[in-house]
C-alpha atoms as a PDB file:
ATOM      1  CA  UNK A   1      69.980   2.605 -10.958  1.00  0.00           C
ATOM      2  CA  UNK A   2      68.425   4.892  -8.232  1.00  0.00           C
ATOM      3  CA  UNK A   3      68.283   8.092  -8.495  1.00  0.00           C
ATOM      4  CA  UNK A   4      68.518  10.502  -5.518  1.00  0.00           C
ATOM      5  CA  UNK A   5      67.482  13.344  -7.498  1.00  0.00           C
ATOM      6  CA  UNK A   6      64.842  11.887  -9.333  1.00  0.00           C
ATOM      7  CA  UNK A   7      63.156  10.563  -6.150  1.00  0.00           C
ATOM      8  CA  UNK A   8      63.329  14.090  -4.194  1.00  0.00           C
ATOM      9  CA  UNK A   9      61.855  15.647  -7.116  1.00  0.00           C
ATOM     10  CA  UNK A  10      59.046  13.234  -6.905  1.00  0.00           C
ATOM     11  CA  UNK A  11      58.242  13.455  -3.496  1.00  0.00           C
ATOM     12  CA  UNK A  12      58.186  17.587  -4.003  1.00  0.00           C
ATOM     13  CA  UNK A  13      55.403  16.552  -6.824  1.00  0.00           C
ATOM     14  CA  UNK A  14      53.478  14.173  -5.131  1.00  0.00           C
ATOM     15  CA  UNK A  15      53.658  16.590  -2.421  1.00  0.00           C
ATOM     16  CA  UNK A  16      51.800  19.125  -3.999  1.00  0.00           C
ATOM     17  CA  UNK A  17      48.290  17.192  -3.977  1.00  0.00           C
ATOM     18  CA  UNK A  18      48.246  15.605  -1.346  1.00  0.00           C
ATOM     19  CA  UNK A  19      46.084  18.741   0.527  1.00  0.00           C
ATOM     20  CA  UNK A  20      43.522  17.515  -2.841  1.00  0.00           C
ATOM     21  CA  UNK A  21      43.685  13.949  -1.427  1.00  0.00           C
ATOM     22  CA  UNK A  22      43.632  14.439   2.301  1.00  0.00           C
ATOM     23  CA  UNK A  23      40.081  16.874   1.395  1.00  0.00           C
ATOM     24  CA  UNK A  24      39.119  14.014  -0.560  1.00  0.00           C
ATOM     25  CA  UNK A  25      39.335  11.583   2.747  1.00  0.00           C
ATOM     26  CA  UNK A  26      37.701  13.686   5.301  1.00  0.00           C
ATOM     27  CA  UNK A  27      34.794  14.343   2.678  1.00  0.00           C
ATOM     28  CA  UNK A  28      34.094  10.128   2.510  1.00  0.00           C
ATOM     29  CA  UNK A  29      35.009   9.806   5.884  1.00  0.00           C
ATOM     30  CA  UNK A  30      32.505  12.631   7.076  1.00  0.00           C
ATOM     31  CA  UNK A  31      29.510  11.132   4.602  1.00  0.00           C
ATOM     32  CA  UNK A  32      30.295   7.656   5.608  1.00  0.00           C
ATOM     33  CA  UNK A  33      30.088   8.160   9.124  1.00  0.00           C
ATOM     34  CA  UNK A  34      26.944   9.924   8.637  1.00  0.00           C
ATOM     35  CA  UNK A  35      25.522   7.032   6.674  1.00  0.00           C
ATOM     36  CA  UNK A  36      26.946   4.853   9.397  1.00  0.00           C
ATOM     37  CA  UNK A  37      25.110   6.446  11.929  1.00  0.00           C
ATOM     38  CA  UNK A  38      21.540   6.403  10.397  1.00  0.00           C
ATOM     39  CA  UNK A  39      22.105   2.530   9.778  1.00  0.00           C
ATOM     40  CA  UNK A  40      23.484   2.126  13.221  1.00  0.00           C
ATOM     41  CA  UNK A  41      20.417   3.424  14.748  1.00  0.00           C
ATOM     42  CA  UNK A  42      18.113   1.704  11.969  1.00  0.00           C
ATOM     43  CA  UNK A  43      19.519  -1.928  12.716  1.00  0.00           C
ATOM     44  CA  UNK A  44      19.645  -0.607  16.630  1.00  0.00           C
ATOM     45  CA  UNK A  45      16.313  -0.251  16.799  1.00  0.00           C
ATOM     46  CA  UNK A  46      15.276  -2.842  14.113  1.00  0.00           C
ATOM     47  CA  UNK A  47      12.807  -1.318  12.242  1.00  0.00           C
ATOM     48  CA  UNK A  48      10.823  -3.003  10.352  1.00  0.00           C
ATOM     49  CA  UNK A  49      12.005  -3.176   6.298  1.00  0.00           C
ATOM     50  CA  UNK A  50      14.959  -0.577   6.219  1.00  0.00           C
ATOM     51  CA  UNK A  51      16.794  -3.152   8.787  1.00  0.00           C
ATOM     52  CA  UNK A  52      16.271  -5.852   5.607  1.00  0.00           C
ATOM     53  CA  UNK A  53      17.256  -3.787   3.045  1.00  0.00           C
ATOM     54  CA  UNK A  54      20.474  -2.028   4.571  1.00  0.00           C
ATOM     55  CA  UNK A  55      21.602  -6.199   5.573  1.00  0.00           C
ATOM     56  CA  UNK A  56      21.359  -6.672   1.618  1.00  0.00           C
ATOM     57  CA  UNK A  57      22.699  -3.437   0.870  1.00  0.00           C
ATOM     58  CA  UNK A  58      25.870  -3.983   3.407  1.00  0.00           C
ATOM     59  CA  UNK A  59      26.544  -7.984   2.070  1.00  0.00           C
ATOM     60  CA  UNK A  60      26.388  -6.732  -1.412  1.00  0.00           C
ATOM     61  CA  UNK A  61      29.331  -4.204  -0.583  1.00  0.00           C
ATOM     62  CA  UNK A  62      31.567  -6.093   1.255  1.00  0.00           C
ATOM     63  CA  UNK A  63      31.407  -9.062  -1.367  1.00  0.00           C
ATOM     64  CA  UNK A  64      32.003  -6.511  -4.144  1.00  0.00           C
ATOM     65  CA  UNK A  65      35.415  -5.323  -4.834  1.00  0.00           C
ATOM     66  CA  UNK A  66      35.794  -1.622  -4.836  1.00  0.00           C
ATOM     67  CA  UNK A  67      37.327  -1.485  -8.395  1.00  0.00           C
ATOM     68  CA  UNK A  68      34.487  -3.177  -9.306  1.00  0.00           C
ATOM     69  CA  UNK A  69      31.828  -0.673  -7.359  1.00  0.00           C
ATOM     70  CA  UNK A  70      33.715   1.917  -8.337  1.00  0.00           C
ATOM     71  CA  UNK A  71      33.398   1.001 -12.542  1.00  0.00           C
ATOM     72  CA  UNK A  72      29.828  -0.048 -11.786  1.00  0.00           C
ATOM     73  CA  UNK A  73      29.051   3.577 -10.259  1.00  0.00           C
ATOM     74  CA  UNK A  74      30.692   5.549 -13.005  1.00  0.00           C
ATOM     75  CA  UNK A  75      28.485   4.182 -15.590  1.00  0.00           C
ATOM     76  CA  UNK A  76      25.398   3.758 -13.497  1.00  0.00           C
ATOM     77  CA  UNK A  77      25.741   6.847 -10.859  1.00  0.00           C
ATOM     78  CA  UNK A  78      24.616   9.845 -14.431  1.00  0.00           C
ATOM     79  CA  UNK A  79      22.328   7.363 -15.263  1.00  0.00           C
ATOM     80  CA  UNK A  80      20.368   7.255 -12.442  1.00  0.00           C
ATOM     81  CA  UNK A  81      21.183  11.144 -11.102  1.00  0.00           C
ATOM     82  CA  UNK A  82      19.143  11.822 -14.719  1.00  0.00           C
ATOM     83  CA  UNK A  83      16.535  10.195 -13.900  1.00  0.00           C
ATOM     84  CA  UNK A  84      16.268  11.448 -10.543  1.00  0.00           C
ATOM     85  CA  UNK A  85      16.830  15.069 -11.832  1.00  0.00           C
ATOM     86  CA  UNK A  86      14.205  14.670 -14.464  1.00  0.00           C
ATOM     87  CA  UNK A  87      11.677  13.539 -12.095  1.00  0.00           C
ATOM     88  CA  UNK A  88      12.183  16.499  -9.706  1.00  0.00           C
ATOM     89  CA  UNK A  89      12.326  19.028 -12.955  1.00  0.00           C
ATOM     90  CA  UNK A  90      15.738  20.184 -12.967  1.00  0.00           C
ATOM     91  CA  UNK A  91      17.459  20.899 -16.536  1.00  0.00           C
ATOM     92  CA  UNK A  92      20.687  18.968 -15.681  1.00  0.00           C
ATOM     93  CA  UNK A  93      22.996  16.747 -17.982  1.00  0.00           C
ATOM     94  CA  UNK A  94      24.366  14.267 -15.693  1.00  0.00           C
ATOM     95  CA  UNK A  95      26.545  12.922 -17.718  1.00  0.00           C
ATOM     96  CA  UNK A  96      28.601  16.079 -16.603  1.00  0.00           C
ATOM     97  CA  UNK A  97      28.618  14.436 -13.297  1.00  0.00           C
ATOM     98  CA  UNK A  98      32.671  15.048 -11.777  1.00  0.00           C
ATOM     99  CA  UNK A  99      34.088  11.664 -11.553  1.00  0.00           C
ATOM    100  CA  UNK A 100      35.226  13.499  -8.392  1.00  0.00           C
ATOM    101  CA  UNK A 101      31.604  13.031  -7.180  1.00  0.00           C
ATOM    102  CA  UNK A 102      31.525   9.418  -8.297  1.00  0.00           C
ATOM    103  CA  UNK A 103      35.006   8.764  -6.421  1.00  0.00           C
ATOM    104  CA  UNK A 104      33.658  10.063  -3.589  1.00  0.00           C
ATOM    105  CA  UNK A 105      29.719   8.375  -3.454  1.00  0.00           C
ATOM    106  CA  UNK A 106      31.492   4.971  -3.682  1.00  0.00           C
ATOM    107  CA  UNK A 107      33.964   4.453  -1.423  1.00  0.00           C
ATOM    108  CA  UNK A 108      31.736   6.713   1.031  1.00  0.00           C
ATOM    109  CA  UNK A 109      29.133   4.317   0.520  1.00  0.00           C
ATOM    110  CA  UNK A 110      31.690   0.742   0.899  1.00  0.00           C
ATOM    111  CA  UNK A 111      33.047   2.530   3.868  1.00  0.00           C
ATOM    112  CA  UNK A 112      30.025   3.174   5.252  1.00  0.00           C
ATOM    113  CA  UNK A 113      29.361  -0.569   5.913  1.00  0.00           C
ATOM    114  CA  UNK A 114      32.362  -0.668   8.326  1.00  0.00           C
ATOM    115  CA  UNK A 115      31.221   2.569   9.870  1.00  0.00           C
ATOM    116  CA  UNK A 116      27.958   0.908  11.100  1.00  0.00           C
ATOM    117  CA  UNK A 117      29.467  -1.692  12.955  1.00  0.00           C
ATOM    118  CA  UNK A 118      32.428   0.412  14.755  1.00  0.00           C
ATOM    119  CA  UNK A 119      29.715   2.938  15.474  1.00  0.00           C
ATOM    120  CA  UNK A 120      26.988   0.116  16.780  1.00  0.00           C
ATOM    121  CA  UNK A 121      29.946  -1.385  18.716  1.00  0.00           C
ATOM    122  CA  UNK A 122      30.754   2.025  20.046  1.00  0.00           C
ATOM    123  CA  UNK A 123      27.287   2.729  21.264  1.00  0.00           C
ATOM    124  CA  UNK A 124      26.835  -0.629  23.199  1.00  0.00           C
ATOM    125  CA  UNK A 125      29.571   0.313  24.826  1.00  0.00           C
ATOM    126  CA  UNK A 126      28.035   3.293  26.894  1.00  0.00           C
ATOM    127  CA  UNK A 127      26.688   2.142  29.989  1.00  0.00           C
ATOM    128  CA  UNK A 128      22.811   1.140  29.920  1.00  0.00           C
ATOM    129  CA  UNK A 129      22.447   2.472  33.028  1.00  0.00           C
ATOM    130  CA  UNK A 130      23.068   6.345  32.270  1.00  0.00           C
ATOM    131  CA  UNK A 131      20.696   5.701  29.328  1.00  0.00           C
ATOM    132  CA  UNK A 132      18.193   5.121  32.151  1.00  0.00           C
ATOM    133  CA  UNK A 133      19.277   7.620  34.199  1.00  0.00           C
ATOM    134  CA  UNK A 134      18.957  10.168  31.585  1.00  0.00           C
ATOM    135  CA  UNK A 135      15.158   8.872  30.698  1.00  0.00           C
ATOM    136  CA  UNK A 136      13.958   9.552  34.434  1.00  0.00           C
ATOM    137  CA  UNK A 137      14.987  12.925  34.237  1.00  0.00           C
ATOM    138  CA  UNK A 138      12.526  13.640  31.386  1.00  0.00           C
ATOM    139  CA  UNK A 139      15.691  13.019  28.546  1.00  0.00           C
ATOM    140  CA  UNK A 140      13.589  12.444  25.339  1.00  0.00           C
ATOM    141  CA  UNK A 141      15.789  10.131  22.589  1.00  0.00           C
ATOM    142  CA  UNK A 142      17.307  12.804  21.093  1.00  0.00           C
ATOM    143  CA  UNK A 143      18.505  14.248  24.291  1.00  0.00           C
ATOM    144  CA  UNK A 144      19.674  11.499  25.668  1.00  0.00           C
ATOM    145  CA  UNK A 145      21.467  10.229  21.971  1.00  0.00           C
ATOM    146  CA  UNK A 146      23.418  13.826  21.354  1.00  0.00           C
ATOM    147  CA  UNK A 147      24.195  14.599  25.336  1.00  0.00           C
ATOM    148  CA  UNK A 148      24.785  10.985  26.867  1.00  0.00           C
ATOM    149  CA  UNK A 149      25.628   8.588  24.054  1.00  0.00           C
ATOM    150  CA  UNK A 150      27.655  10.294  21.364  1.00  0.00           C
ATOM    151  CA  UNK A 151      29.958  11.836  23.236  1.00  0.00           C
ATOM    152  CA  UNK A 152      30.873   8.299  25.100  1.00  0.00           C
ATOM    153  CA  UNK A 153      31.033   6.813  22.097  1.00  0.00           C
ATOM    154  CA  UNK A 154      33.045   8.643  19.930  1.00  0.00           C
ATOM    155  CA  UNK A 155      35.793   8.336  22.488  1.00  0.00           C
ATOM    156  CA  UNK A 156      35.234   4.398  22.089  1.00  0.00           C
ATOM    157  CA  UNK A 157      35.030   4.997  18.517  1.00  0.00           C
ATOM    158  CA  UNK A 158      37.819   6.976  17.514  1.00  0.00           C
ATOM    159  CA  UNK A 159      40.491   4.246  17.188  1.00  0.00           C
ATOM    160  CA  UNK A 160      38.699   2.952  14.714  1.00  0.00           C
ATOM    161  CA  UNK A 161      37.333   6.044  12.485  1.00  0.00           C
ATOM    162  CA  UNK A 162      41.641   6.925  12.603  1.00  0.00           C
ATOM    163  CA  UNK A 163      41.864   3.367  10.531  1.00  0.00           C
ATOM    164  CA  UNK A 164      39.027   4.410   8.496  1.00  0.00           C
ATOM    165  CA  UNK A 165      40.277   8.067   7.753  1.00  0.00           C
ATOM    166  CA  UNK A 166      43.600   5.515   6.511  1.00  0.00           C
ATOM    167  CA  UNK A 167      41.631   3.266   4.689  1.00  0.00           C
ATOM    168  CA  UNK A 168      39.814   6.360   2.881  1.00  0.00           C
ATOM    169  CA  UNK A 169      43.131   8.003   1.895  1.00  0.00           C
ATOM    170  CA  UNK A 170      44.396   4.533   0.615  1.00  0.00           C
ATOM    171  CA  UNK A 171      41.178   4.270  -1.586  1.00  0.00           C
ATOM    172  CA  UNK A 172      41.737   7.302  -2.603  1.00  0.00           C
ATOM    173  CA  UNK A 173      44.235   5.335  -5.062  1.00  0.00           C
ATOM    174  CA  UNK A 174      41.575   3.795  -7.163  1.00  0.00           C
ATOM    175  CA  UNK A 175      40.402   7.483  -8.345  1.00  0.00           C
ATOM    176  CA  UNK A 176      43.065   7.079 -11.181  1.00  0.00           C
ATOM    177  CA  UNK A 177      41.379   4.426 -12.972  1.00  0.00           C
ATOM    178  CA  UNK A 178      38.241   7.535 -13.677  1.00  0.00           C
ATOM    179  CA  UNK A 179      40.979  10.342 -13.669  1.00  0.00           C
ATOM    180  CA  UNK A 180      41.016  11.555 -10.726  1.00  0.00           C
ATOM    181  CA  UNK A 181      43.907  12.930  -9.517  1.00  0.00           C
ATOM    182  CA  UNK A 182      45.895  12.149  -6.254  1.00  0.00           C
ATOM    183  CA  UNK A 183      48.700  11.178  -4.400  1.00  0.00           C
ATOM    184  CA  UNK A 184      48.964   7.921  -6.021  1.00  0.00           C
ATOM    185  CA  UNK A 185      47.893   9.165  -9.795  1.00  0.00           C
ATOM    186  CA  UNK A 186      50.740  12.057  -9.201  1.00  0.00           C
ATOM    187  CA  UNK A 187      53.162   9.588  -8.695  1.00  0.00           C
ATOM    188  CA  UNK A 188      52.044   7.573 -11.950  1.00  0.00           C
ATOM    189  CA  UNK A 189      52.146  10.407 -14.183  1.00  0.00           C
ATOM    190  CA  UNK A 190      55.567  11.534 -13.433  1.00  0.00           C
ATOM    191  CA  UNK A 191      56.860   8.494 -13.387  1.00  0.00           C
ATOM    192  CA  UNK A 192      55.522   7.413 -16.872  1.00  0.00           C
ATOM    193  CA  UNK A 193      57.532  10.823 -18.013  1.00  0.00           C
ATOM    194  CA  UNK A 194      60.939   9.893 -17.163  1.00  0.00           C
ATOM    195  CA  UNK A 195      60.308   5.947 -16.498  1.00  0.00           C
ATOM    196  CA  UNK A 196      61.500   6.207 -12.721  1.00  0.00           C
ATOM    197  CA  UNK A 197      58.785   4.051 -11.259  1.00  0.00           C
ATOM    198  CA  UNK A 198      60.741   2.296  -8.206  1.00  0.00           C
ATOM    199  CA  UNK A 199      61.275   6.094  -7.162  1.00  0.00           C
ATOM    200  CA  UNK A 200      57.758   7.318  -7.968  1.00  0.00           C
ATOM    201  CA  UNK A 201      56.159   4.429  -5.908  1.00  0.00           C
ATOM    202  CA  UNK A 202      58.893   4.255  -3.086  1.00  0.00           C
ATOM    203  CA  UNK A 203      58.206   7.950  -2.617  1.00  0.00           C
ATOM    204  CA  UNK A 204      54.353   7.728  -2.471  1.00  0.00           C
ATOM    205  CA  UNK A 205      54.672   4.599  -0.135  1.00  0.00           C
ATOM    206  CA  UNK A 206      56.717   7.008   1.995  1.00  0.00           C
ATOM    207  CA  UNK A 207      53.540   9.912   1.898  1.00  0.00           C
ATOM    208  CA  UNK A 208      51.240   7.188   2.512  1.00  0.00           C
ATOM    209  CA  UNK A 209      53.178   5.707   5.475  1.00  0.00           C
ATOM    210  CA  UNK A 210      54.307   9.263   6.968  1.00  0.00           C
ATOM    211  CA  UNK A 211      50.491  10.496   6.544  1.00  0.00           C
ATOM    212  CA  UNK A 212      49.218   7.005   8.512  1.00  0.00           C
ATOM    213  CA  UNK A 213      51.894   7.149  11.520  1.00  0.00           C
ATOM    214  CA  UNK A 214      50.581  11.052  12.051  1.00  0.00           C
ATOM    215  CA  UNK A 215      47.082   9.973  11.547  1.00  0.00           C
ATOM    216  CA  UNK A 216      47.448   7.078  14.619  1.00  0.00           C
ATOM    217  CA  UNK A 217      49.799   9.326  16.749  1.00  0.00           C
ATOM    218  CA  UNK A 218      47.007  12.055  16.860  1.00  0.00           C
ATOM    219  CA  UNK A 219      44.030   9.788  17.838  1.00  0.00           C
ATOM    220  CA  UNK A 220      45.815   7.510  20.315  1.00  0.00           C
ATOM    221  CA  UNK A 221      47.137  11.328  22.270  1.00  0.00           C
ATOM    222  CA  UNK A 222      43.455  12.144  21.617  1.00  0.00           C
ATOM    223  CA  UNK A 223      42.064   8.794  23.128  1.00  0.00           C
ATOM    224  CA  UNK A 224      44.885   9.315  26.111  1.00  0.00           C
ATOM    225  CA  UNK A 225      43.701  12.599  26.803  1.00  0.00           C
ATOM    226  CA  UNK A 226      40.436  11.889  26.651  1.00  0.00           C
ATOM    227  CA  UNK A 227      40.769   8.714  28.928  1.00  0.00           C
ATOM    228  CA  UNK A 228      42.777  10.767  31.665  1.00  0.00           C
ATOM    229  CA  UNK A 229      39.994  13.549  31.893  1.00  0.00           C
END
């Protein structure tokens, strides 16, 4: 039967990491848009090679399950940071590596794939002709990319990097299978000590659901504001 008690207890626990898992999100978020960007401009511009590689790398993520990524990464990710770490000299047992780390590479790097095209969207957006504009006043790329483009299109943009900061907390989920601990884990753990799963999951649902309807009321009074200006 459900239990009242039991479930406001639960959401109290669950309560107390979700700061852990919210820092978790913004960290992908942040490195995936970064990544995004670089990939953006790479496939803008189509340079030769790197445009080739980061089509590969971008169909082999998005026909790979994340569970699967994510397994593949925790054995592979020390492997490869030893070898990397050797070559450069550095006295470093990877296999120390926080899964933390690995949770975070992965589903920075799936997410990333999504970035690039909300980001590529959100600079063809910007009106071609202010690019121009800004080149015959003596703009050089960088210029004209930091004080004409970005700022037009992360307005354009930030619908969509709201769904992705969701998307990041929701994938936050699949840290539990390399013991990582969040929202989702929380919920697992004290449910498996007093068997109250309907409560354990109803409550996270709740978090999740509460934390997504503030997440989408902030960047639509954001994108309003914006707009009005």
């Amino acid at each position: 039967m459900f239990d009242l008690k039991a479930s406001y207890d639960m959401f109290l626990g669950i309560l107390t990491v979700l700061p852990q898992t919210l820092l978790l999100a913004i960290t992908i978020l942040v490195l995936s848009t970064l990544l995004g960007v670089v990939m953006a401009i790479i496939q803008q511009y189509k340079v030769p090679v790197l445009t080739q590689l980061i089509g590969l790398f971008k169909l082999f993520l998005r026909g790979t399950p994340m569970v699967v990524f994510l397994y593949l990464m925790y054995y592979a990710l020390p492997a490869i940071g030893q070898i990397v770490v050797s070559l450069l000299g550095i006295n470093y047992n990877m296999d120390n590596l926080s899964p933390v780390i690995i949770l975070i590479v992965t589903v920075s790097l799936t997410l990333s794939t999504f970035q690039t095209e909300i980001i590529r969207g959100s600079f063809l957006a910007v009106d071609y002709g202010q690019i121009e504009a800004a080149h015959s006043l003596g703009y050089s790329f960088f210029q004209t990319f930091w004080r004409i483009i970005v700022p037009q299109a992360f307005v354009h943009a930030v619908p969509d990097f709201a769904n992705s900061f969701t998307v990041a907390i929701k994938a936050t989920s699949l840290g539990f299978l390399i013991t990582v601990i969040d929202i989702f884990a929380k919920a697992k753990i004290m449910a498996a000590q007093n068997f109250r799963f309907i409560e354990a999951f109803l409550m996270v649902a709740l978090i999740y659901w509460g934390v997504g309807t503030l997440i989408t009321k902030i960047s639509d009074r954001y994108e309003n504001d914006v707009r009005i200006k």
